[in-house]
C-alpha atoms as a PDB file:
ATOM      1  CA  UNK A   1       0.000   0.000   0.000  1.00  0.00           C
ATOM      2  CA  UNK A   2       1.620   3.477  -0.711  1.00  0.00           C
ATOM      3  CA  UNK A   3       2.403   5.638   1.973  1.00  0.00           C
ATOM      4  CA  UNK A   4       0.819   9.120   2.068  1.00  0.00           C
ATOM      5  CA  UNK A   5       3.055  12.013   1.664  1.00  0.00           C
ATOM      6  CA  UNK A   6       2.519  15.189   3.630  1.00  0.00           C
ATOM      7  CA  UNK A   7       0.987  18.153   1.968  1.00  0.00           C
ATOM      8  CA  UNK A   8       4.606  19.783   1.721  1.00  0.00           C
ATOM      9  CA  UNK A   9       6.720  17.179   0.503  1.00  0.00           C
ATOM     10  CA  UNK A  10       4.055  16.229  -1.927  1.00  0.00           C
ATOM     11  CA  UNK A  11       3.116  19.151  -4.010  1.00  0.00           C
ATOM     12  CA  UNK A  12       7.133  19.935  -3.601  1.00  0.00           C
ATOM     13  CA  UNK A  13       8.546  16.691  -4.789  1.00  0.00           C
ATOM     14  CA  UNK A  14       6.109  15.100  -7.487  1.00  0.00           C
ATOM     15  CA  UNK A  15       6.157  12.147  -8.973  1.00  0.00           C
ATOM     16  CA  UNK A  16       7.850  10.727 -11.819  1.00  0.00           C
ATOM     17  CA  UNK A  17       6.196  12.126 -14.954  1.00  0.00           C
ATOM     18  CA  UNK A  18       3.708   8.993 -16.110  1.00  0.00           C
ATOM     19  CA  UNK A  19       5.099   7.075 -18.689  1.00  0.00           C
ATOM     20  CA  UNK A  20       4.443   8.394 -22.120  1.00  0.00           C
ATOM     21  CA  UNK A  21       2.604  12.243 -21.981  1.00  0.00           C
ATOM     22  CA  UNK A  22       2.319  14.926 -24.461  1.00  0.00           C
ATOM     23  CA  UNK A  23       4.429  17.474 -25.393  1.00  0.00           C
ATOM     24  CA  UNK A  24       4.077  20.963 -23.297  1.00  0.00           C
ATOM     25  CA  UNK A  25       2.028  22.585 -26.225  1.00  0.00           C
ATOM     26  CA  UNK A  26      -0.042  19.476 -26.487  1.00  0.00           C
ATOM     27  CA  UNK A  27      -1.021  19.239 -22.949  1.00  0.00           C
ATOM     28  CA  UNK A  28      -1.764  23.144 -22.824  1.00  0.00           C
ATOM     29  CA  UNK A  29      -4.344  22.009 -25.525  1.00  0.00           C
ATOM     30  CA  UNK A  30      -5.807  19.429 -23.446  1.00  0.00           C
ATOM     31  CA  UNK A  31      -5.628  21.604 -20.650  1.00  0.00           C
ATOM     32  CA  UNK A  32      -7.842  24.079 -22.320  1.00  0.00           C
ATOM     33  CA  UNK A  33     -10.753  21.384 -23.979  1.00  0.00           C
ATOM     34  CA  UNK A  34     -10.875  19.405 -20.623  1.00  0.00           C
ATOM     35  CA  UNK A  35     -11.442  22.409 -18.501  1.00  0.00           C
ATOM     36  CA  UNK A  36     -15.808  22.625 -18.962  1.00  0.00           C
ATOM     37  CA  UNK A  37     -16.128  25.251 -20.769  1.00  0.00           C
ATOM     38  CA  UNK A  38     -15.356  24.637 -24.640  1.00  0.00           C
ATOM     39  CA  UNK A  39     -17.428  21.156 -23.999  1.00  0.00           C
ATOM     40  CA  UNK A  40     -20.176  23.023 -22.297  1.00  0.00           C
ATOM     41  CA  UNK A  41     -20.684  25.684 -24.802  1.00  0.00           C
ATOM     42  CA  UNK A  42     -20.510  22.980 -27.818  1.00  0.00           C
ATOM     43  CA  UNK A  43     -22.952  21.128 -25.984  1.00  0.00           C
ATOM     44  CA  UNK A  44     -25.564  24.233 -25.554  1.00  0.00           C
ATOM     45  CA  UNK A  45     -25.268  24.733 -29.229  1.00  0.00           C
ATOM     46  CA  UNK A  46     -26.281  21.356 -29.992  1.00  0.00           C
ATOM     47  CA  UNK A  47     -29.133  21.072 -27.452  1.00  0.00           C
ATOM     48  CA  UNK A  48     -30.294  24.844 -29.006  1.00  0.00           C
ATOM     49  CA  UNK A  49     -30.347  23.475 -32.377  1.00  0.00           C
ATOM     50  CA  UNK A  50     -31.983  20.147 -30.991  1.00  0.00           C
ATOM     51  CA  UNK A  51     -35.100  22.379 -29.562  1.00  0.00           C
ATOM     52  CA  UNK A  52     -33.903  22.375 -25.861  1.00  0.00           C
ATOM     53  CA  UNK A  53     -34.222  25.428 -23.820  1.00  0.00           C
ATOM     54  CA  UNK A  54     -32.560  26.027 -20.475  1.00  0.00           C
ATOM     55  CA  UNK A  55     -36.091  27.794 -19.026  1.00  0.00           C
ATOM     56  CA  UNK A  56     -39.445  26.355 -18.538  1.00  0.00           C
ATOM     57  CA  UNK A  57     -42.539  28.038 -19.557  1.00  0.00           C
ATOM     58  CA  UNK A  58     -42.158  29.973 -16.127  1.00  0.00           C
ATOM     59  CA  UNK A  59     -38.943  31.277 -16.899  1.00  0.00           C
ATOM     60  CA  UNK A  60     -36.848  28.781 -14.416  1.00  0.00           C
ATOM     61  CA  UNK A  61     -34.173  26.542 -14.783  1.00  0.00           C
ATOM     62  CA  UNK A  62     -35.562  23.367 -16.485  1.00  0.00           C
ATOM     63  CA  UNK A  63     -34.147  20.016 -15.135  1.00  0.00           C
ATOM     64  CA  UNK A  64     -34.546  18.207 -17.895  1.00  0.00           C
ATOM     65  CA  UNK A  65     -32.584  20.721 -19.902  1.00  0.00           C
ATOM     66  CA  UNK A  66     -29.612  20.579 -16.740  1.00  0.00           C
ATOM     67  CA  UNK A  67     -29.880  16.991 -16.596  1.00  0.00           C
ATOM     68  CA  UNK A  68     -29.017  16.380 -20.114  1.00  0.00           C
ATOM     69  CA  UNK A  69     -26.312  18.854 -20.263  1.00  0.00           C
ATOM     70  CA  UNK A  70     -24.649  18.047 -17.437  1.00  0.00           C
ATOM     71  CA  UNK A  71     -24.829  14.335 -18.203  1.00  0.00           C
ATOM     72  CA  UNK A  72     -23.933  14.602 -21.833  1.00  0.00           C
ATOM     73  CA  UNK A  73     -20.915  17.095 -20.720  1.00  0.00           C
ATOM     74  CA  UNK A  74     -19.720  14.051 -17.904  1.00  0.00           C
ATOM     75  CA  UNK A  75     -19.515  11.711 -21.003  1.00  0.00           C
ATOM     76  CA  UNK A  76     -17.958  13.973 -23.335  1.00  0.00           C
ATOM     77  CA  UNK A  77     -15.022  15.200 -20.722  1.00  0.00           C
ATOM     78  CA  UNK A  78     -14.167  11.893 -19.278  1.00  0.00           C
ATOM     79  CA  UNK A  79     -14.256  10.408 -23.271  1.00  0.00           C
ATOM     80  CA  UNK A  80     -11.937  13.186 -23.867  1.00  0.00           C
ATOM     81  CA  UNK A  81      -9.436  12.786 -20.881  1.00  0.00           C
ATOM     82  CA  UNK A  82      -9.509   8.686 -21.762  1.00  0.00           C
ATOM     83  CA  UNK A  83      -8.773   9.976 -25.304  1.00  0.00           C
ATOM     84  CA  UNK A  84      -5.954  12.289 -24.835  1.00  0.00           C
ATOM     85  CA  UNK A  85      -4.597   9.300 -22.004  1.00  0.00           C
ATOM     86  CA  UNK A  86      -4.860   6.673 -24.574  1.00  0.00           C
ATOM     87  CA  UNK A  87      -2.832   8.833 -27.387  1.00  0.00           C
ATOM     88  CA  UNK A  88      -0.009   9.418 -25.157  1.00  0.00           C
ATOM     89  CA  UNK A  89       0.114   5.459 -23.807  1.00  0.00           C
ATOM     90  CA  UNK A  90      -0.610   6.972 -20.285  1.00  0.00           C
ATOM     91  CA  UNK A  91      -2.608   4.417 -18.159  1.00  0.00           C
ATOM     92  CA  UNK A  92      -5.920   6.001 -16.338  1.00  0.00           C
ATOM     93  CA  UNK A  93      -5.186   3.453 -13.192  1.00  0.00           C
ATOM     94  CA  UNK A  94      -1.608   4.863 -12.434  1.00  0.00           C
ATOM     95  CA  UNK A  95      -3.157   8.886 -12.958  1.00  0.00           C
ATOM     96  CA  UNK A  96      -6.707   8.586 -11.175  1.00  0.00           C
ATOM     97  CA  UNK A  97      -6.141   5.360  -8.779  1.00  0.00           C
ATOM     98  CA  UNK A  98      -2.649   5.429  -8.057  1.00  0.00           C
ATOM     99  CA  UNK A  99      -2.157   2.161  -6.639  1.00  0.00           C
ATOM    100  CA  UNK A 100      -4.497   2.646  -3.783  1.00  0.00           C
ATOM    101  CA  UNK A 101      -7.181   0.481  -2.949  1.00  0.00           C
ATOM    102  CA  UNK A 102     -10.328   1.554  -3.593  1.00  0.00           C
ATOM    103  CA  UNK A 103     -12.645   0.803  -0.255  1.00  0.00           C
ATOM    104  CA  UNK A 104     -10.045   2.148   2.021  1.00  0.00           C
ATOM    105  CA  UNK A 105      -9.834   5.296   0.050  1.00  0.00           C
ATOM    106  CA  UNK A 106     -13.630   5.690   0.016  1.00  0.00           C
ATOM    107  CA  UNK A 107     -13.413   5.576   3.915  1.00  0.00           C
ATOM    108  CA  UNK A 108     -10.774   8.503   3.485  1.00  0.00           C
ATOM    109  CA  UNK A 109     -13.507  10.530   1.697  1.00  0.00           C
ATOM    110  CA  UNK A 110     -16.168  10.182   4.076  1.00  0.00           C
ATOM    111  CA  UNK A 111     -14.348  11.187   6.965  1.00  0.00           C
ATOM    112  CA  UNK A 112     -12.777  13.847   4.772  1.00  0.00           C
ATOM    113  CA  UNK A 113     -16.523  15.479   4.736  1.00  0.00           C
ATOM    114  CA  UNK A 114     -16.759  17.153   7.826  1.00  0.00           C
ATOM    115  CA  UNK A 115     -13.913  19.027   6.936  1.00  0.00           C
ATOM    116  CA  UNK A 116     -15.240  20.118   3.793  1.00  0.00           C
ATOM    117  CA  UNK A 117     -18.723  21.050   5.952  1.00  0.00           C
ATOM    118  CA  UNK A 118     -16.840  23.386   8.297  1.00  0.00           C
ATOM    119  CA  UNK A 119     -14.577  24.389   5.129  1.00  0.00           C
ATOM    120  CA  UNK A 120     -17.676  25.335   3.157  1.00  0.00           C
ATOM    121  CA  UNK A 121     -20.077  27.160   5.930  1.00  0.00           C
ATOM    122  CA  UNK A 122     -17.063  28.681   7.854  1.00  0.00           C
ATOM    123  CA  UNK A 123     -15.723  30.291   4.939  1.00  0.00           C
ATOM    124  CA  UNK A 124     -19.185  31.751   3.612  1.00  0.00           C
ATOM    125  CA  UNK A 125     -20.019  33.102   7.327  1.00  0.00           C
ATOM    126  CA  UNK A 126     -17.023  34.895   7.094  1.00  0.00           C
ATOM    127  CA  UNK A 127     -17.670  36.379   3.362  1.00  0.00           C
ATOM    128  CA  UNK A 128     -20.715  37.451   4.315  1.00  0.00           C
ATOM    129  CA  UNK A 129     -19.648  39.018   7.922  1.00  0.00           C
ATOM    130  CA  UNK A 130     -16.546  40.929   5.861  1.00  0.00           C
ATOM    131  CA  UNK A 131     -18.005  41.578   2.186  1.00  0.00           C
ATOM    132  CA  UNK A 132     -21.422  41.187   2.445  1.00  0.00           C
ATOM    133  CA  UNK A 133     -21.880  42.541  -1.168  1.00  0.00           C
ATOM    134  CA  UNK A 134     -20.487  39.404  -2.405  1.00  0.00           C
ATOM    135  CA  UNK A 135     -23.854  37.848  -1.706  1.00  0.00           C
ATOM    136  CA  UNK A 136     -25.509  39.149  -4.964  1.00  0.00           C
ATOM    137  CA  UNK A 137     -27.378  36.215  -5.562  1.00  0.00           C
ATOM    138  CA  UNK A 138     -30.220  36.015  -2.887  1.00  0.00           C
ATOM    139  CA  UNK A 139     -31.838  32.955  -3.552  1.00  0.00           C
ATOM    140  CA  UNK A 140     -29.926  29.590  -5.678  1.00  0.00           C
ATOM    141  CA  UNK A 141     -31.196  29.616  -9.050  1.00  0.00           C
ATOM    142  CA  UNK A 142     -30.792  25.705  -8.605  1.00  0.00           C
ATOM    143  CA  UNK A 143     -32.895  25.368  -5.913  1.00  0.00           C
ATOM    144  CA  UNK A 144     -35.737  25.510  -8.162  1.00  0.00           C
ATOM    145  CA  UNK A 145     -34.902  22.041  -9.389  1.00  0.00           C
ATOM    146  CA  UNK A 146     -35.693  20.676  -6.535  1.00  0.00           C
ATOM    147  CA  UNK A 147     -39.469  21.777  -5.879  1.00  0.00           C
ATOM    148  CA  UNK A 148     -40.829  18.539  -7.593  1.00  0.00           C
ATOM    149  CA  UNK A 149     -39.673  14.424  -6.434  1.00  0.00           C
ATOM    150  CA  UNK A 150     -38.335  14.120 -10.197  1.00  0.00           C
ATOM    151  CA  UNK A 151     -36.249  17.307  -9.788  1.00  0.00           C
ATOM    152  CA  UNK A 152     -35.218  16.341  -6.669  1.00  0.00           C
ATOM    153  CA  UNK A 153     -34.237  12.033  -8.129  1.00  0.00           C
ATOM    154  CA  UNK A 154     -32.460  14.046 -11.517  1.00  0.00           C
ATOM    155  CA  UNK A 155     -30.409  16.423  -9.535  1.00  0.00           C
ATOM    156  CA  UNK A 156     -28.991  13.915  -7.052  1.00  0.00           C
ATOM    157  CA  UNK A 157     -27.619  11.919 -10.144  1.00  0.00           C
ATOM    158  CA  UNK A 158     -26.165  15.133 -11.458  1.00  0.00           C
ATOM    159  CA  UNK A 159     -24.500  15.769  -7.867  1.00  0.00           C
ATOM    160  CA  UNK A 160     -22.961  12.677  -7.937  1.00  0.00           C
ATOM    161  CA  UNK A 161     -22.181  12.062 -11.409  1.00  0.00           C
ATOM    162  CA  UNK A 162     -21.426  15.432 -12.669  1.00  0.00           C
ATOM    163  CA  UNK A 163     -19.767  16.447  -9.141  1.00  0.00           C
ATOM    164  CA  UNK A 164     -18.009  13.487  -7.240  1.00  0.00           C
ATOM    165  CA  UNK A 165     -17.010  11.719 -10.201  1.00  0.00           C
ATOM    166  CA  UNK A 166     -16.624  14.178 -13.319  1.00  0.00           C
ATOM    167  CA  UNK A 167     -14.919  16.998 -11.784  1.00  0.00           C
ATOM    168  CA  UNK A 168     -12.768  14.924  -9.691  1.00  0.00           C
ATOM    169  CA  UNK A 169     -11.899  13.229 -12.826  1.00  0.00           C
ATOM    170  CA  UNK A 170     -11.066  16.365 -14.446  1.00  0.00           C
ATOM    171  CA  UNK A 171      -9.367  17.840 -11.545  1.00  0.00           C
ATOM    172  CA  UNK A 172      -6.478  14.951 -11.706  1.00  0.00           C
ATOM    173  CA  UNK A 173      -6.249  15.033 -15.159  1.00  0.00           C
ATOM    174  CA  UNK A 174      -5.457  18.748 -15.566  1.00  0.00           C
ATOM    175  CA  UNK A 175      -3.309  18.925 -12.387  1.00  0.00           C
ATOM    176  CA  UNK A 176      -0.883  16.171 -13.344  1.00  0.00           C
ATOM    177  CA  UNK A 177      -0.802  18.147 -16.856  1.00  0.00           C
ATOM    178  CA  UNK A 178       0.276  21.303 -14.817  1.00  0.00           C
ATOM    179  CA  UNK A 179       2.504  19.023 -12.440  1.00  0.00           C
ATOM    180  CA  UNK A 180       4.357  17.490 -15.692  1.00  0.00           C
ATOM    181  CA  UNK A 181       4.438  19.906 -18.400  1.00  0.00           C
ATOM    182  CA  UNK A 182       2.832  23.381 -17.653  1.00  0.00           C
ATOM    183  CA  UNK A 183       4.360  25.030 -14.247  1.00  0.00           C
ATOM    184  CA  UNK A 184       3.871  22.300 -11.699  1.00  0.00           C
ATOM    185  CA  UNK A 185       1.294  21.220  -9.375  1.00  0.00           C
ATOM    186  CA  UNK A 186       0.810  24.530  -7.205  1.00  0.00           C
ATOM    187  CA  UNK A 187       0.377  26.836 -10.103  1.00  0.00           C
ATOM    188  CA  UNK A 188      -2.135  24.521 -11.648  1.00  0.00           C
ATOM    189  CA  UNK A 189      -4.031  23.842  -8.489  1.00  0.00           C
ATOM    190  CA  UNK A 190      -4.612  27.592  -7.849  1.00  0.00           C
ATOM    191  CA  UNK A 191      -5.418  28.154 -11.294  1.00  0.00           C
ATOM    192  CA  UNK A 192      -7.977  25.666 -11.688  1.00  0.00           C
ATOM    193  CA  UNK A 193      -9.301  26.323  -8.435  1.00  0.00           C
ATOM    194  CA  UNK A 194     -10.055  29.909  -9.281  1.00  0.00           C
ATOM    195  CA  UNK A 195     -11.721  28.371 -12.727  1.00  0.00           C
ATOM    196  CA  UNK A 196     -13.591  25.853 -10.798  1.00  0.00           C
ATOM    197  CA  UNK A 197     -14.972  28.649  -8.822  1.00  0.00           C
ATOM    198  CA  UNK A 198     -15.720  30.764 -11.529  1.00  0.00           C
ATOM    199  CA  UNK A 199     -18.202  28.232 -13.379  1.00  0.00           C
ATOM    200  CA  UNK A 200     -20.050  28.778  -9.962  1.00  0.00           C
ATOM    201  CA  UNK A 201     -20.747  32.641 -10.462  1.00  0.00           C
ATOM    202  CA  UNK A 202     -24.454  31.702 -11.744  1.00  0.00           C
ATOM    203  CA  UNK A 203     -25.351  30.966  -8.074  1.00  0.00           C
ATOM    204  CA  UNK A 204     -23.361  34.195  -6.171  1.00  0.00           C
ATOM    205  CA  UNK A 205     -19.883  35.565  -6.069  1.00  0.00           C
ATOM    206  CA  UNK A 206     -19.672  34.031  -2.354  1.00  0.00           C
ATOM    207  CA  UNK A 207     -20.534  30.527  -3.810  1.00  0.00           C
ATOM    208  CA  UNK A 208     -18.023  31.413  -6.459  1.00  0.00           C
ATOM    209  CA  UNK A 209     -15.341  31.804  -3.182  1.00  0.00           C
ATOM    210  CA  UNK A 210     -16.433  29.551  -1.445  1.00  0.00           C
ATOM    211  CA  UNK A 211     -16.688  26.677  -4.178  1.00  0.00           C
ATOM    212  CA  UNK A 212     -12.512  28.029  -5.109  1.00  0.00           C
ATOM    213  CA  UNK A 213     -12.083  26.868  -1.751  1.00  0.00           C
ATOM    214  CA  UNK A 214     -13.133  23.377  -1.907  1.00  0.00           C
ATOM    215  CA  UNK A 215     -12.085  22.605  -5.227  1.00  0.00           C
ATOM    216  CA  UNK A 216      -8.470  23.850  -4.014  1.00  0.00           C
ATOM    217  CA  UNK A 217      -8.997  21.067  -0.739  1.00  0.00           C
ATOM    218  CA  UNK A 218      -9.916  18.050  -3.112  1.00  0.00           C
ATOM    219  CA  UNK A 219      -7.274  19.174  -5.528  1.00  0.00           C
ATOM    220  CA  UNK A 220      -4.476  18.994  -2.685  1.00  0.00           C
ATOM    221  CA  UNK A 221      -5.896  15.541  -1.437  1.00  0.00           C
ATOM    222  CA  UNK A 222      -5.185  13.912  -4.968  1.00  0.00           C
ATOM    223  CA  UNK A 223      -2.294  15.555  -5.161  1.00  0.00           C
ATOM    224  CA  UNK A 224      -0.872  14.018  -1.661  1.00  0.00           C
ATOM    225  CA  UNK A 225      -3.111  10.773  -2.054  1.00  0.00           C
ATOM    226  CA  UNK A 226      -3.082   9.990  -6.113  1.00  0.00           C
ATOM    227  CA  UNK A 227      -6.436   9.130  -6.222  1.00  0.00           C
ATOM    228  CA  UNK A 228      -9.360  10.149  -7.117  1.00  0.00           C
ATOM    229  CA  UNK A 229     -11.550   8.345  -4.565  1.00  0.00           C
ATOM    230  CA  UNK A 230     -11.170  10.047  -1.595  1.00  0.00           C
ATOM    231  CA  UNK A 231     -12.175  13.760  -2.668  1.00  0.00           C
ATOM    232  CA  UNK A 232     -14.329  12.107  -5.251  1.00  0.00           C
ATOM    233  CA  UNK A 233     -16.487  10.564  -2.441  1.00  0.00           C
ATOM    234  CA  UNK A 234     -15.891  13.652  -0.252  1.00  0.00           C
ATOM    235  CA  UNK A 235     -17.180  15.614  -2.737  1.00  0.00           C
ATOM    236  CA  UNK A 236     -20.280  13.398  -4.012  1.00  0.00           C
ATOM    237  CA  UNK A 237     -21.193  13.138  -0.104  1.00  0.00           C
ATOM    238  CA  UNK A 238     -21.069  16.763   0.355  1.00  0.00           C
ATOM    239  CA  UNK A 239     -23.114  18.002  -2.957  1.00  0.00           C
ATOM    240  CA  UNK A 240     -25.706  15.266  -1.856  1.00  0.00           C
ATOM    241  CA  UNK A 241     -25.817  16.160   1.892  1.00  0.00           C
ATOM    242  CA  UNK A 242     -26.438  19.724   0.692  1.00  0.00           C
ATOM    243  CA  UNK A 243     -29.146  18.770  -1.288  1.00  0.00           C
ATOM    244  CA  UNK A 244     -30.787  16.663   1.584  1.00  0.00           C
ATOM    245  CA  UNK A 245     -29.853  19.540   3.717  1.00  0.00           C
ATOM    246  CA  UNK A 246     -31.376  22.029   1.655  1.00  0.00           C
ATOM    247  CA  UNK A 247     -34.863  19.824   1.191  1.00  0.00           C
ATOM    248  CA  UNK A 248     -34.947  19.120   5.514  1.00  0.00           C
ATOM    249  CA  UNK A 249     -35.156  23.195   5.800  1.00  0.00           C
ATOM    250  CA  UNK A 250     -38.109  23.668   3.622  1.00  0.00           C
END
């Protein structure tokens, strides 16, 4: 079983580069089409020209309309980082599992969760104690997905699909790129943490902070554990316990 590393010593002393890899152009490439946003906006074209609409007849976020993109986009970016991992003979098991064994790992992510709770509601208490005009988003536009027990079924898929698995996926795959070819593993954490964030802006510049914040956590976890599992299940946990959370209030 490999050892873990601490925080320090890993993010300081990476790993051997993966055997194979791109070139540093190539993996800026990669970088750039793995990172949400070309995928997502190629995707909204092709649902727009399919008939979809993001709003309902009452002007709110339609679930359907989330549900498919969000799905489509998980199977698209993970297609993609397989792709790019398969034309450089890089093997998915040494980048996303590292050699760790699964269950114990899990265990690692659930316990991690707490953390990520106090992370998450310590953070935005103090936002909106300091800057309170960061809050410019009163009420989650998402939180109209949940008003009916479809909504409610479609969005915990999305949470853990999209969330825990998806964008933990991506996360490795774009910080070992940074870690091997583009600046190393502390530029491209901080980086893609501040991107990560900024695909939250829809729900409030806090959320935007505050969602930096975590990414940044389960990006430093893979990077001291080499696997995906822990923050993956950290983070599925969390989105889910939110929405539970969020449904036990109302």
């Amino acid at each position: 079983m490999v050892e873990s590393r601490p925080v320090t010593q890993a993010l300081e002393s990476p790993p051997a580069a993966l055997p194979g890899g791109p070139d540093r152009t190539m993996a800026a490439i990669e970088v750039v089409l793995c990172s949400g946003f070309p995928t997502q906006l190629a995707l909204v074209q092709l649902l727009a020209l399919a008939g979809f609409q993001p709003l309902d007849t009452d002007g709110r976020l339609s679930i359907g309309y989330v549900w498919t993109l969000s799905l489509l986009d998980a199977v698209l970016l993970i297609g993609l980082i397989l792709l790019f991992l398969r034309l450089h003979s890089e093997s998915p098991r040494a980048m996303f599992l590292g050699g760790r064994p699964i269950v114990p790992e899990g265990l690692v992510g659930v316990a991690l969760t707490p953390v990520i709770f106090v992370l998450a509601l310590g953070s935005l208490a103090v936002i909106r104690a300091l800057v309170p005009w960061l809050h410019n988003v009163p009420t989650n536009p998402l939180a109209d997905l949940l008003s009916t027990r479809i909504g409610l079924w479609l969005f915990l898929v999305i949470a853990i699909v999209a969330g825990g698995i998806r964008e933990e996926l991506q996360r490795a795959f774009i910080l070992r790129r940074f870690e091997d070819h583009l600046g190393g593993a502390v530029f491209g954490l901080v980086l893609f943490s501040l991107v990560f964030g900024a695909g939250h802006l829809l729900q409030g510049r806090d959320t935007a902070i505050v969602t930096a914040l975590l990414g940044a956590t389960w990006g430093a976890v893979y990077l001291v554990r080499r696997s995906v599992v822990a923050p993956g299940v950290s983070h599925a946990v969390f989105n889910v316990s939110q929405i539970l959370g969020y449904l036990a209030s109302t």
